[in-house]
PDB file of N, CA and C in Angstrom:
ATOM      1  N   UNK A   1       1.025  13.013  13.552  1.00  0.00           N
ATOM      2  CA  UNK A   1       0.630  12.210  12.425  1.00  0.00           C
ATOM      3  C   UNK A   1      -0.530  12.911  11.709  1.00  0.00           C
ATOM      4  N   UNK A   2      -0.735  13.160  10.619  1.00  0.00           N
ATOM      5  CA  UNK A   2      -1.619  13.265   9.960  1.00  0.00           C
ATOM      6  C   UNK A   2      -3.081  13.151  10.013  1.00  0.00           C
ATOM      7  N   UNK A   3      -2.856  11.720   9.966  1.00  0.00           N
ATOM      8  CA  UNK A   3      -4.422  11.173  10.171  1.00  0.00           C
ATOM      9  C   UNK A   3      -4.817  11.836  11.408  1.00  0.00           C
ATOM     10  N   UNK A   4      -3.998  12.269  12.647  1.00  0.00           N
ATOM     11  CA  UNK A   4      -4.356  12.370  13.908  1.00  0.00           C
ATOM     12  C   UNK A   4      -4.681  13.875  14.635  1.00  0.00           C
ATOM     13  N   UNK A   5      -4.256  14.772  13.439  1.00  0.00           N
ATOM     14  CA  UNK A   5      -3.763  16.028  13.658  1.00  0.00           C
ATOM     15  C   UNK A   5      -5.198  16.766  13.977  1.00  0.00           C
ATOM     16  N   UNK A   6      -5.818  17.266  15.171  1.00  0.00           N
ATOM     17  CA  UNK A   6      -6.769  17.928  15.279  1.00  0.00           C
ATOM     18  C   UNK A   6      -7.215  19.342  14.528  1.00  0.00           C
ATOM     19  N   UNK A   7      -6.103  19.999  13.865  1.00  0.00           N
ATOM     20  CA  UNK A   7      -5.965  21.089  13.336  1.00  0.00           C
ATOM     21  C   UNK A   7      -6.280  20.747  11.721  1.00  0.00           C
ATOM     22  N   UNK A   8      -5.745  19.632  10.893  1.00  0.00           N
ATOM     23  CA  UNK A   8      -6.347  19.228   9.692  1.00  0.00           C
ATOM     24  C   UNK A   8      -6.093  17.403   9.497  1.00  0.00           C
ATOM     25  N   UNK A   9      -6.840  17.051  10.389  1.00  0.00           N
ATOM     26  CA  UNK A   9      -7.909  15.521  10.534  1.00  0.00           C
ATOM     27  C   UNK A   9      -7.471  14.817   9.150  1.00  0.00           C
ATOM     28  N   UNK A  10      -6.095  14.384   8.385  1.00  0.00           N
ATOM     29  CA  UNK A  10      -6.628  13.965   6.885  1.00  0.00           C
ATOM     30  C   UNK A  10      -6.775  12.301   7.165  1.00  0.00           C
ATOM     31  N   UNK A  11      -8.156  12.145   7.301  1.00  0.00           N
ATOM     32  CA  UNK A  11      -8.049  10.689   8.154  1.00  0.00           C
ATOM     33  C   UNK A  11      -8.906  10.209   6.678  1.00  0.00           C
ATOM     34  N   UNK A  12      -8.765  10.316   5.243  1.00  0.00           N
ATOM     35  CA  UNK A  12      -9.177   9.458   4.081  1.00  0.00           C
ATOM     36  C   UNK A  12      -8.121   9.450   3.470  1.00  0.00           C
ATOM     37  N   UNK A  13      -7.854   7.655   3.044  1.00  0.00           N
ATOM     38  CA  UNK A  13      -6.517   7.805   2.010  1.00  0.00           C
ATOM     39  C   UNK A  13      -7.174   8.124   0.760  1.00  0.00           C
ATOM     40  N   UNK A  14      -7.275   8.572  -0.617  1.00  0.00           N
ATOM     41  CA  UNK A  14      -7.852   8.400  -1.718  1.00  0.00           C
ATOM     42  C   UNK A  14      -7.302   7.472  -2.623  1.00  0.00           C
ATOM     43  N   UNK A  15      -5.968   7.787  -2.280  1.00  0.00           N
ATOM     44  CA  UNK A  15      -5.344   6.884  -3.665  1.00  0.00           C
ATOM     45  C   UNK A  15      -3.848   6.727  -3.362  1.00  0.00           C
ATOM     46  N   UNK A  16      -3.240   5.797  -3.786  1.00  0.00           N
ATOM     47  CA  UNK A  16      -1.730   5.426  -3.535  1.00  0.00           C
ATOM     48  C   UNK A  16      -1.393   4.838  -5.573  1.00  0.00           C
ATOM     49  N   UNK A  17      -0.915   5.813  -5.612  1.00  0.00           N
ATOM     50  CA  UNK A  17      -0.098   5.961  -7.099  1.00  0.00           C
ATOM     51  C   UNK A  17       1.619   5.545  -7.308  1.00  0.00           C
ATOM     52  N   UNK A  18       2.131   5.763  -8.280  1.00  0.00           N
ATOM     53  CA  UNK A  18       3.211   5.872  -8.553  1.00  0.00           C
ATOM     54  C   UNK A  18       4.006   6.021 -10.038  1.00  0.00           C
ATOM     55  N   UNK A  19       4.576   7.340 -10.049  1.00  0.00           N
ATOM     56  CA  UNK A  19       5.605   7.617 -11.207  1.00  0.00           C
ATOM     57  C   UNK A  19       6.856   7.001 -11.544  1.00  0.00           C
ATOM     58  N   UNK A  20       6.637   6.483 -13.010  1.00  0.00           N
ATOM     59  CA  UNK A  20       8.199   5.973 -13.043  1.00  0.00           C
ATOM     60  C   UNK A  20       9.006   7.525 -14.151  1.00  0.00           C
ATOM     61  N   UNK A  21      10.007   7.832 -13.327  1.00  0.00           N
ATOM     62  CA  UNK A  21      11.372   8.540 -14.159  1.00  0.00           C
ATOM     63  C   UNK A  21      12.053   7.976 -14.811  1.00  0.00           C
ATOM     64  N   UNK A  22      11.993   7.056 -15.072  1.00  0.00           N
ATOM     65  CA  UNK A  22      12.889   6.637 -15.879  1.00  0.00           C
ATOM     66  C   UNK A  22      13.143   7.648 -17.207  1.00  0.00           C
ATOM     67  N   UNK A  23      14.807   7.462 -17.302  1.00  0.00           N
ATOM     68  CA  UNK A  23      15.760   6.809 -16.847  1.00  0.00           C
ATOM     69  C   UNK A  23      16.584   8.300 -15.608  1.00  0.00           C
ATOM     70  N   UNK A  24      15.657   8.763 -15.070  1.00  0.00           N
ATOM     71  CA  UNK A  24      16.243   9.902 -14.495  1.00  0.00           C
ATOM     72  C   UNK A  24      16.399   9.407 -12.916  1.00  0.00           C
ATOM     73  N   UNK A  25      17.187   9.553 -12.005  1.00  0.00           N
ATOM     74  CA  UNK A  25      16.859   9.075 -10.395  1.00  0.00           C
ATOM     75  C   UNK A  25      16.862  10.464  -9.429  1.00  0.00           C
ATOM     76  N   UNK A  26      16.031  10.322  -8.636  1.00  0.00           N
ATOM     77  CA  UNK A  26      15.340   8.845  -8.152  1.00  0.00           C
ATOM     78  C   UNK A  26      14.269   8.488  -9.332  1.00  0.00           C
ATOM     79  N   UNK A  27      14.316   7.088  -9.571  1.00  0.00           N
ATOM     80  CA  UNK A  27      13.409   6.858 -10.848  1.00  0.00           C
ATOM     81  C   UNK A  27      11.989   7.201 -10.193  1.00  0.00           C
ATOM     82  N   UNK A  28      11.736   6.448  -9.029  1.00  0.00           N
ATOM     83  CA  UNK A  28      10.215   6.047  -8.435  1.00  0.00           C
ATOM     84  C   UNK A  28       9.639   7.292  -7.768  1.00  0.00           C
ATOM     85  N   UNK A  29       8.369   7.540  -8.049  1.00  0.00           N
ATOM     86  CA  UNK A  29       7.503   8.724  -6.858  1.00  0.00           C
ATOM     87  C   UNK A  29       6.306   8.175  -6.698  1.00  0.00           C
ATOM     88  N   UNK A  30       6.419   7.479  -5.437  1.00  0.00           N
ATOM     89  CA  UNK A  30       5.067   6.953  -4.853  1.00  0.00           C
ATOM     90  C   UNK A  30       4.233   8.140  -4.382  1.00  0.00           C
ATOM     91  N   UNK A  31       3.186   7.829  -5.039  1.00  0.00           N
ATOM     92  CA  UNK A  31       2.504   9.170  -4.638  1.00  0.00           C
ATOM     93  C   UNK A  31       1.289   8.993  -3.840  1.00  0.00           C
ATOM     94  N   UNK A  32       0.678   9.449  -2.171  1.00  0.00           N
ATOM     95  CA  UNK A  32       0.060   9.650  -1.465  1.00  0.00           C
ATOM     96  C   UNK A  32      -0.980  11.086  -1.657  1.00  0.00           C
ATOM     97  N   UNK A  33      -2.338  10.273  -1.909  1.00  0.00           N
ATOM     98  CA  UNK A  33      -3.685  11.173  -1.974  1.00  0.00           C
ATOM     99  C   UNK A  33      -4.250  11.521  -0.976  1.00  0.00           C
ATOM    100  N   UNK A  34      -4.057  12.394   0.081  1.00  0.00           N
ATOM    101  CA  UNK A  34      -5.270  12.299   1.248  1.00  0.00           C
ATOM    102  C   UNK A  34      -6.007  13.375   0.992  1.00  0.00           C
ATOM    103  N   UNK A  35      -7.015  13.079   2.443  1.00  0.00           N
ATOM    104  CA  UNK A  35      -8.508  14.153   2.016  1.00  0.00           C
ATOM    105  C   UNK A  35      -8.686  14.083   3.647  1.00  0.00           C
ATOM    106  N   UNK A  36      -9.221  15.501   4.038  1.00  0.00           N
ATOM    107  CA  UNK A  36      -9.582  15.679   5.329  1.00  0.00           C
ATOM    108  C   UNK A  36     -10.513  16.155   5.014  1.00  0.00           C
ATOM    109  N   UNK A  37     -11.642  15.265   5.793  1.00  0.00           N
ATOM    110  CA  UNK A  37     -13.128  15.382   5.191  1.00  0.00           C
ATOM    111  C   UNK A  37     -13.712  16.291   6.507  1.00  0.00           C
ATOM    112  N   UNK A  38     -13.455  16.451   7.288  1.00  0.00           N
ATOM    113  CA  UNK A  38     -13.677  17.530   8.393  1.00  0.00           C
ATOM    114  C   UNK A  38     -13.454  19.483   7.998  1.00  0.00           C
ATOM    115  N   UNK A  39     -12.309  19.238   7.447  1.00  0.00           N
ATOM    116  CA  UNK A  39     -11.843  20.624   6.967  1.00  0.00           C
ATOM    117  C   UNK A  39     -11.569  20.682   5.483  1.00  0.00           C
ATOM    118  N   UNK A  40     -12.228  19.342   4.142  1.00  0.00           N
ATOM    119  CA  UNK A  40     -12.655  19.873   3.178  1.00  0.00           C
ATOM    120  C   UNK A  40     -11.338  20.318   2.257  1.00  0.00           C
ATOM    121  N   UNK A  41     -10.171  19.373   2.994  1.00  0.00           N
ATOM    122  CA  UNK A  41      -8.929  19.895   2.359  1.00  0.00           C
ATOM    123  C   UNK A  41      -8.390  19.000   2.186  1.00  0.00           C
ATOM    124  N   UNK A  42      -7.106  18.652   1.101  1.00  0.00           N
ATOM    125  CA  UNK A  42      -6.520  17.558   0.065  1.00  0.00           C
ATOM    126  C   UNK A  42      -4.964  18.090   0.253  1.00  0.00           C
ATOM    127  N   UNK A  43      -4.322  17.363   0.300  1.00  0.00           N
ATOM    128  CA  UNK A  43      -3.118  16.978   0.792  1.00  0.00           C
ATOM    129  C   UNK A  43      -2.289  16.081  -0.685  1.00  0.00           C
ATOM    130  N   UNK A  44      -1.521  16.561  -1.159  1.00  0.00           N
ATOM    131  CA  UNK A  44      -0.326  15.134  -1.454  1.00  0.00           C
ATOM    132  C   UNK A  44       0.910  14.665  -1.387  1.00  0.00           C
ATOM    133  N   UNK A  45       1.023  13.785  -1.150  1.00  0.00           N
ATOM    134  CA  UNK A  45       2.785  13.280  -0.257  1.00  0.00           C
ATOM    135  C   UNK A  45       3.623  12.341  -1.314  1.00  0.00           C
ATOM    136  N   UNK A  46       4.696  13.130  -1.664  1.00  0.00           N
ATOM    137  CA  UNK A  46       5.405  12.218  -2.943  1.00  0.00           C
ATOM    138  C   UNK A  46       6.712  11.258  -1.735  1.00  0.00           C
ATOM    139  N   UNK A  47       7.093  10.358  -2.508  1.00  0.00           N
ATOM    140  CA  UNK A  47       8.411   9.519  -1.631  1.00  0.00           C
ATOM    141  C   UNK A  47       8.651   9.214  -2.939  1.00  0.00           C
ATOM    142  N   UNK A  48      10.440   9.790  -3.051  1.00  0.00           N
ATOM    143  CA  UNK A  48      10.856   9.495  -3.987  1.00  0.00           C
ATOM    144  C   UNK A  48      11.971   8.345  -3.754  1.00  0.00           C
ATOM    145  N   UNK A  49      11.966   7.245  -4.526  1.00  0.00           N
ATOM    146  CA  UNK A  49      12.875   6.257  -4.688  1.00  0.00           C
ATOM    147  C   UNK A  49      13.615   5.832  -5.679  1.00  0.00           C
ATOM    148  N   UNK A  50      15.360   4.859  -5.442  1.00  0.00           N
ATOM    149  CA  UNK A  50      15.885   5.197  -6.120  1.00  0.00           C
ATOM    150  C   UNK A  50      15.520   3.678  -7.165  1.00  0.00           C
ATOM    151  N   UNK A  51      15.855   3.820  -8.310  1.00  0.00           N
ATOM    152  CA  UNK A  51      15.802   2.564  -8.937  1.00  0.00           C
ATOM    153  C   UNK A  51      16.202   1.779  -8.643  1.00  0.00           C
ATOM    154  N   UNK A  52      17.295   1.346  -7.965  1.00  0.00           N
ATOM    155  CA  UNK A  52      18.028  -0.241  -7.556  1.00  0.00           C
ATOM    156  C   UNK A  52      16.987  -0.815  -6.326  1.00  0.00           C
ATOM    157  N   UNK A  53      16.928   0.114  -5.820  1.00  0.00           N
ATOM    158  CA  UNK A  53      16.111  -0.596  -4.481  1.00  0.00           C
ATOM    159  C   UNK A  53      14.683   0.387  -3.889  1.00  0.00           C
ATOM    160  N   UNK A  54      13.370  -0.090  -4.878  1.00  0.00           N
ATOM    161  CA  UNK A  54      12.371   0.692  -4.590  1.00  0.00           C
ATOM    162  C   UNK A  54      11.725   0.341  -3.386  1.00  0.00           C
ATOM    163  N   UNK A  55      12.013   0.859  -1.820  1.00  0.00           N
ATOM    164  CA  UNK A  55      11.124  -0.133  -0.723  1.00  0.00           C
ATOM    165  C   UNK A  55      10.724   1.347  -0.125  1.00  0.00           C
ATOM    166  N   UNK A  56       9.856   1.383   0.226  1.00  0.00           N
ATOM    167  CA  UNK A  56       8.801   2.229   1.036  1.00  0.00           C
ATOM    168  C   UNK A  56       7.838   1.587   2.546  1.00  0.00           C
ATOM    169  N   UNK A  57       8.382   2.028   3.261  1.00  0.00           N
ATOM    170  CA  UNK A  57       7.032   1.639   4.603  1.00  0.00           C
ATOM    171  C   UNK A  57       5.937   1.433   4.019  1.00  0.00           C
ATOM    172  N   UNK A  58       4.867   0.840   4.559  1.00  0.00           N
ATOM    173  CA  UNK A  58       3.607   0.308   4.247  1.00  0.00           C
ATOM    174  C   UNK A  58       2.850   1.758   4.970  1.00  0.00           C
ATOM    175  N   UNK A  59       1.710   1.991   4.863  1.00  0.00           N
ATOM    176  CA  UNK A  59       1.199   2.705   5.912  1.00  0.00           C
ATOM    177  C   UNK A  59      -0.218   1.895   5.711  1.00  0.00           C
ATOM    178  N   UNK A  60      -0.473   0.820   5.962  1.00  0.00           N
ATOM    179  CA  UNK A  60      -1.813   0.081   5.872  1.00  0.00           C
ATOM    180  C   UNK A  60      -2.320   0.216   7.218  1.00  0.00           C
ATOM    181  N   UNK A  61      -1.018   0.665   8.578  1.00  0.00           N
ATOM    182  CA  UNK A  61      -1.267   0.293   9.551  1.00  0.00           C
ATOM    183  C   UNK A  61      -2.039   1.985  10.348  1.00  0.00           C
ATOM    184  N   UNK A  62      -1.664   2.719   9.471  1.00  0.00           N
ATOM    185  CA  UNK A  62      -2.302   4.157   9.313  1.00  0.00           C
ATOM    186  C   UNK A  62      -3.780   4.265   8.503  1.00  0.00           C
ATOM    187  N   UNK A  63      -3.687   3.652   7.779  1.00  0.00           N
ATOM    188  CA  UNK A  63      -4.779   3.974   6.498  1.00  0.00           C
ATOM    189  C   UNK A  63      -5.128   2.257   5.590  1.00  0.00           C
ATOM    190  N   UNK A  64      -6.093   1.958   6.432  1.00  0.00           N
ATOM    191  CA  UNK A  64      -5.997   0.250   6.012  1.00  0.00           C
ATOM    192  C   UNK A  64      -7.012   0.501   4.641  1.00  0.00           C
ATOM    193  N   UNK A  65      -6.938   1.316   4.056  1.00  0.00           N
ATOM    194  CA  UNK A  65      -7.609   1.211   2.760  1.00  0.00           C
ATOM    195  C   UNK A  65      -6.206   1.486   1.885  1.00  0.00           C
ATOM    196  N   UNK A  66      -4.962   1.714   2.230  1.00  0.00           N
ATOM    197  CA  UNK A  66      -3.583   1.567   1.642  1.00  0.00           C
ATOM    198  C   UNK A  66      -3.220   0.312   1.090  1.00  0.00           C
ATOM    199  N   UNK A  67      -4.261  -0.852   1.652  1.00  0.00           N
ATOM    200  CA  UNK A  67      -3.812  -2.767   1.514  1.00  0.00           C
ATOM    201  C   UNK A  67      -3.545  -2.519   0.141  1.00  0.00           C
ATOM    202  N   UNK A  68      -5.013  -2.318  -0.907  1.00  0.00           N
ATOM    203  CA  UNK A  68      -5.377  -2.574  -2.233  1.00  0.00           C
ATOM    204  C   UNK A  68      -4.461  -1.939  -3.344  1.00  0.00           C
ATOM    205  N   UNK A  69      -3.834  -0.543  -2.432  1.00  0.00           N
ATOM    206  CA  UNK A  69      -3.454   0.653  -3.960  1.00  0.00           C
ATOM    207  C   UNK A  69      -1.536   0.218  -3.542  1.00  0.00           C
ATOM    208  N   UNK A  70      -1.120  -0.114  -2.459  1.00  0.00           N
ATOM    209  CA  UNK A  70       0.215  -0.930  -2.188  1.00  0.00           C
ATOM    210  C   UNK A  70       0.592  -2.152  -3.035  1.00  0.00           C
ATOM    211  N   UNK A  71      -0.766  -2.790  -2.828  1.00  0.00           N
ATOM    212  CA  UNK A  71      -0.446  -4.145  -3.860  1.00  0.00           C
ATOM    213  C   UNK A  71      -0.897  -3.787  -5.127  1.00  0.00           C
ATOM    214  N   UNK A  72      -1.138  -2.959  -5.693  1.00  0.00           N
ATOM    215  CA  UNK A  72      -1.440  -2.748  -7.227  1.00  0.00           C
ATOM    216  C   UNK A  72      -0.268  -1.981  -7.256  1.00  0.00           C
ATOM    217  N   UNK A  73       0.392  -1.125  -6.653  1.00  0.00           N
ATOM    218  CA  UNK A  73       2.043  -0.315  -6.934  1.00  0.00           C
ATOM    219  C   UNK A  73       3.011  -1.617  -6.939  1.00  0.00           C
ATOM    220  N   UNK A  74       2.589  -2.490  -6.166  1.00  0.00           N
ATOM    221  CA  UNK A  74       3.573  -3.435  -6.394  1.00  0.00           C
ATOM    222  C   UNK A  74       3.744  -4.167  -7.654  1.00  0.00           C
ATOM    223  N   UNK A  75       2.531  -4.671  -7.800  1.00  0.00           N
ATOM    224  CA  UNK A  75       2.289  -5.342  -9.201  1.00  0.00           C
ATOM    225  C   UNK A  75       2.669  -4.469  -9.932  1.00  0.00           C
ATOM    226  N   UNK A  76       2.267  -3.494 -10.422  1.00  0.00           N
ATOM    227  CA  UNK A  76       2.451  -2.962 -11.526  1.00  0.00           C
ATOM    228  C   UNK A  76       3.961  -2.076 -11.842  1.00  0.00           C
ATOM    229  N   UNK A  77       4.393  -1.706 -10.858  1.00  0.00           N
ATOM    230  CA  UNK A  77       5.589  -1.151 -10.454  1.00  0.00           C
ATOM    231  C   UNK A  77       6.938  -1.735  -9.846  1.00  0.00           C
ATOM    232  N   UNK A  78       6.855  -2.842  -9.344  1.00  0.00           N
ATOM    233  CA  UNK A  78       7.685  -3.253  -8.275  1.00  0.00           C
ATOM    234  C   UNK A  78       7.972  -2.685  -7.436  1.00  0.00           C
ATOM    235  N   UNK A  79       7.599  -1.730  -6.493  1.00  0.00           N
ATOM    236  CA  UNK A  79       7.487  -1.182  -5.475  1.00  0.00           C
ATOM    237  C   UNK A  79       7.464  -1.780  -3.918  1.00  0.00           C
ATOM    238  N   UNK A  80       8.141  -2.199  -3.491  1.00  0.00           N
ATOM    239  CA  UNK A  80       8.082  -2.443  -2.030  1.00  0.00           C
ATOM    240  C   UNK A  80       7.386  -2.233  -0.846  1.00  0.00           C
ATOM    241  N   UNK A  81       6.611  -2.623  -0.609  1.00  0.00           N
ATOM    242  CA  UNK A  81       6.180  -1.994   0.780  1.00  0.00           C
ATOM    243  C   UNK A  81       6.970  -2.881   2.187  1.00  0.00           C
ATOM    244  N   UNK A  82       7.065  -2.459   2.708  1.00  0.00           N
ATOM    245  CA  UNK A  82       7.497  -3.150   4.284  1.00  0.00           C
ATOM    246  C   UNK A  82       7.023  -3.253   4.765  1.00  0.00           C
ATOM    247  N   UNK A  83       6.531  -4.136   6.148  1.00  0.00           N
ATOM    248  CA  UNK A  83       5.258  -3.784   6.711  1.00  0.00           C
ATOM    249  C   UNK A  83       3.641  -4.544   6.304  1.00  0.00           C
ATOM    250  N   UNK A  84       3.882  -4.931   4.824  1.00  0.00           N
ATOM    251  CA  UNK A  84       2.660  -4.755   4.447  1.00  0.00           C
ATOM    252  C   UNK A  84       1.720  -6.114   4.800  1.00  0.00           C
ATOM    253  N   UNK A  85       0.608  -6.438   5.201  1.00  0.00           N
ATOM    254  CA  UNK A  85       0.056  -7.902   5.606  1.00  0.00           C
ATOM    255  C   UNK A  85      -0.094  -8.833   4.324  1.00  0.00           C
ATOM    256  N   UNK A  86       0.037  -8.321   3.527  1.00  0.00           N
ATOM    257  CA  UNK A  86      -0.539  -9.227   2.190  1.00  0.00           C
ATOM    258  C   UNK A  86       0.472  -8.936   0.791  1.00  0.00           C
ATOM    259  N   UNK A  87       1.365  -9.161   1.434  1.00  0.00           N
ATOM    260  CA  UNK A  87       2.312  -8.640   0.220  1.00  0.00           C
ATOM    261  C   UNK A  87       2.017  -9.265  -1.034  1.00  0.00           C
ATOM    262  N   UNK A  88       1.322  -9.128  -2.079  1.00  0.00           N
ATOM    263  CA  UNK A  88       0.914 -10.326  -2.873  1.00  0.00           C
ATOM    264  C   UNK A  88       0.723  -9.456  -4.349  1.00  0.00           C
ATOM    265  N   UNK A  89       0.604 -10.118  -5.612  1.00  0.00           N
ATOM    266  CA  UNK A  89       0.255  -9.368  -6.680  1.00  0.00           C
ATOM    267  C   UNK A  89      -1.076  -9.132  -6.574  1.00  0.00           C
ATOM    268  N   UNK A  90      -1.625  -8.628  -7.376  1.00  0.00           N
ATOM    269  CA  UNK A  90      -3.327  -7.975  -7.130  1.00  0.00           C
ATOM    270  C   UNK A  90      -3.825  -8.392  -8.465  1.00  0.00           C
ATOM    271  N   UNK A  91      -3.108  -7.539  -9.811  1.00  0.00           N
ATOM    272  CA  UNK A  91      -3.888  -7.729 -10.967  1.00  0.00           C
ATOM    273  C   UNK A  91      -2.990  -8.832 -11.607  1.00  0.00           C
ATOM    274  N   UNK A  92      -2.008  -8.974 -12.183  1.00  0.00           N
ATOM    275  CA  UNK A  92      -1.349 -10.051 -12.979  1.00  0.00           C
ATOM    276  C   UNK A  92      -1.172 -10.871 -12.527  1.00  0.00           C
ATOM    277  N   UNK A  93      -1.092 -12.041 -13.163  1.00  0.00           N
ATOM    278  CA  UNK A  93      -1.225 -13.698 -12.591  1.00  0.00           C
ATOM    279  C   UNK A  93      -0.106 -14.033 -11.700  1.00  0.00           C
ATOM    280  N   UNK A  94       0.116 -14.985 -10.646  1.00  0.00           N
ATOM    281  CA  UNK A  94       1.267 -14.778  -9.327  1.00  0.00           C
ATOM    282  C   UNK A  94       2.507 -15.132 -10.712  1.00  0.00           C
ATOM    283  N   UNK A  95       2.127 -15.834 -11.618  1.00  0.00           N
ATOM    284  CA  UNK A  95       3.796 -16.427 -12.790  1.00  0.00           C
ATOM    285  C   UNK A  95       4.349 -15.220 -13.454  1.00  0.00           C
ATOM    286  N   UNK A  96       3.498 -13.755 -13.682  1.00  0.00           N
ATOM    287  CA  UNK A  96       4.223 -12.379 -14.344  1.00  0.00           C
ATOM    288  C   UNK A  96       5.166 -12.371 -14.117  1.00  0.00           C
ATOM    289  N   UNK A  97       6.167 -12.508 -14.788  1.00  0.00           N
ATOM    290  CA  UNK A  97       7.266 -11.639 -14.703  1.00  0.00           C
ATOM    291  C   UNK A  97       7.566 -10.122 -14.887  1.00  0.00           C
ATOM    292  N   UNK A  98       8.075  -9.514 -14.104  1.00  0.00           N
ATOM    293  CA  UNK A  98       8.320  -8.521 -14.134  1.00  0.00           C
ATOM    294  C   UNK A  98       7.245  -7.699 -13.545  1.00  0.00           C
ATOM    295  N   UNK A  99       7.282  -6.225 -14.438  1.00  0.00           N
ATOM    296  CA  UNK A  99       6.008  -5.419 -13.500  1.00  0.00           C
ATOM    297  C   UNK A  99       5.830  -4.208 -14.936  1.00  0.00           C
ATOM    298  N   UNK A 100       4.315  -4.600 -15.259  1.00  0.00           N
ATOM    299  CA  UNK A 100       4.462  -4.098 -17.136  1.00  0.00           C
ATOM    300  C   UNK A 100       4.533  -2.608 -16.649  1.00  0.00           C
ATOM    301  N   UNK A 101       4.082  -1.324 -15.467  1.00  0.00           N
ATOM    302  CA  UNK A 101       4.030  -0.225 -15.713  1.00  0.00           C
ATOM    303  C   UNK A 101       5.385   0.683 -15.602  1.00  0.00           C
ATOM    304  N   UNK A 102       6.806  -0.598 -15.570  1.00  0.00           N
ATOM    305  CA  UNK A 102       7.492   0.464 -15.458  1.00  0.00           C
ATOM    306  C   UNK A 102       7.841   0.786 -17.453  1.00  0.00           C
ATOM    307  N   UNK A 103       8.366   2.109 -17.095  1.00  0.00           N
ATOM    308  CA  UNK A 103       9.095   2.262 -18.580  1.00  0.00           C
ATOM    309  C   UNK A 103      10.263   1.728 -18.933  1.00  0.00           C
ATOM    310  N   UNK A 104      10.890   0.617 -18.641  1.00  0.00           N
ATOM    311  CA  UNK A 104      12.058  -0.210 -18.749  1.00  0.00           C
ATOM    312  C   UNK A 104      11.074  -1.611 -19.636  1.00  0.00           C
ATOM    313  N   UNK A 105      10.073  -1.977 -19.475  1.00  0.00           N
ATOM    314  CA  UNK A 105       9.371  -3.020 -19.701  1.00  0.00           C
ATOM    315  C   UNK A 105       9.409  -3.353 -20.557  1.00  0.00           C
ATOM    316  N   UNK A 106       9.850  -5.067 -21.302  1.00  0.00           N
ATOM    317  CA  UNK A 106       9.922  -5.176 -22.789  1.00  0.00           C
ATOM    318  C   UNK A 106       8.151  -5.225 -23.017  1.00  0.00           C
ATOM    319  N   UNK A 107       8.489  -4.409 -24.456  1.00  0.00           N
ATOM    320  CA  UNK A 107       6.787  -4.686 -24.893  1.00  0.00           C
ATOM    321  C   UNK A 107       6.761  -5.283 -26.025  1.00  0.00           C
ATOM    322  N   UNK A 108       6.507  -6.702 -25.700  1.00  0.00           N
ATOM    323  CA  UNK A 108       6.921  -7.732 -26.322  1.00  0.00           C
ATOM    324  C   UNK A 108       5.081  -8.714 -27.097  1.00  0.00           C
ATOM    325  N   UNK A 109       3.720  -8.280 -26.289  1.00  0.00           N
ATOM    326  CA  UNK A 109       2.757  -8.649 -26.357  1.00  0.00           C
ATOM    327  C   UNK A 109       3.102  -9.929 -25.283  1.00  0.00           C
ATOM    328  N   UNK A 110       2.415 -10.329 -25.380  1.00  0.00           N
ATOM    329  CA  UNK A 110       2.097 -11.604 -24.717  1.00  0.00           C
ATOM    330  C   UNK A 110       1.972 -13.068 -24.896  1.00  0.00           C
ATOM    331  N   UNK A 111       3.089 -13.551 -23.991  1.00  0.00           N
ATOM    332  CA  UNK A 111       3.390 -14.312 -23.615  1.00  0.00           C
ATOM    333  C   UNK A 111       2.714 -15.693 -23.510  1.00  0.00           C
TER     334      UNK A 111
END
């Protein structure tokens, strides 16, 4: 595992992102930031998913600073996590419909 690896330690998540392709597939690239603050070196891990069914493992249970940037991919993306303790929206109100950062999104103003 990563986080565990004595040879490069990347035991900081920085950031949990995600690209939409649209309309190209796999549409989704969740994108994983780490940092191994021992050896001063940066790492990044793409998971690409397909549009019908965006679900990804959680890794909160690896990197519990993953809770916050999982539930903002969700919100904003519809992104799946499995796994995750708090599956919940973060920034838009729990009634949003939809998820405004993909590029499919009507942009319609508000509702």
């Amino acid at each position: 595992m990563l986080r565990d690896n004595p040879d490069f330690p990347f035991n900081f998540l920085s950031d949990v992102t995600c690209v939409d392709r649209y309309p190209s597939e796999p549409r989704f690239e969740v994108v994983y930031h780490l940092l191994s603050i021992p050896k001063k070196d940066r790492v990044r891990l793409k998971v690409r998913l397909e549009g019908s069914s965006p679900v990804v493992e959680s890794v909160t249970s690896v990197w519990p600073a993953a809770n916050y940037f999982e539930r903002e991919v969700f919100d904003l993306f519809g992104i799946r996590f499995t796994g995750h303790p708090y599956h919940r929206r973060l920034l838009m109100p729990e009634d949003w419909e939809g998820h405004p950062l993909r590029k499919d999104y009507p942009v319609e103003g508000y509702r």
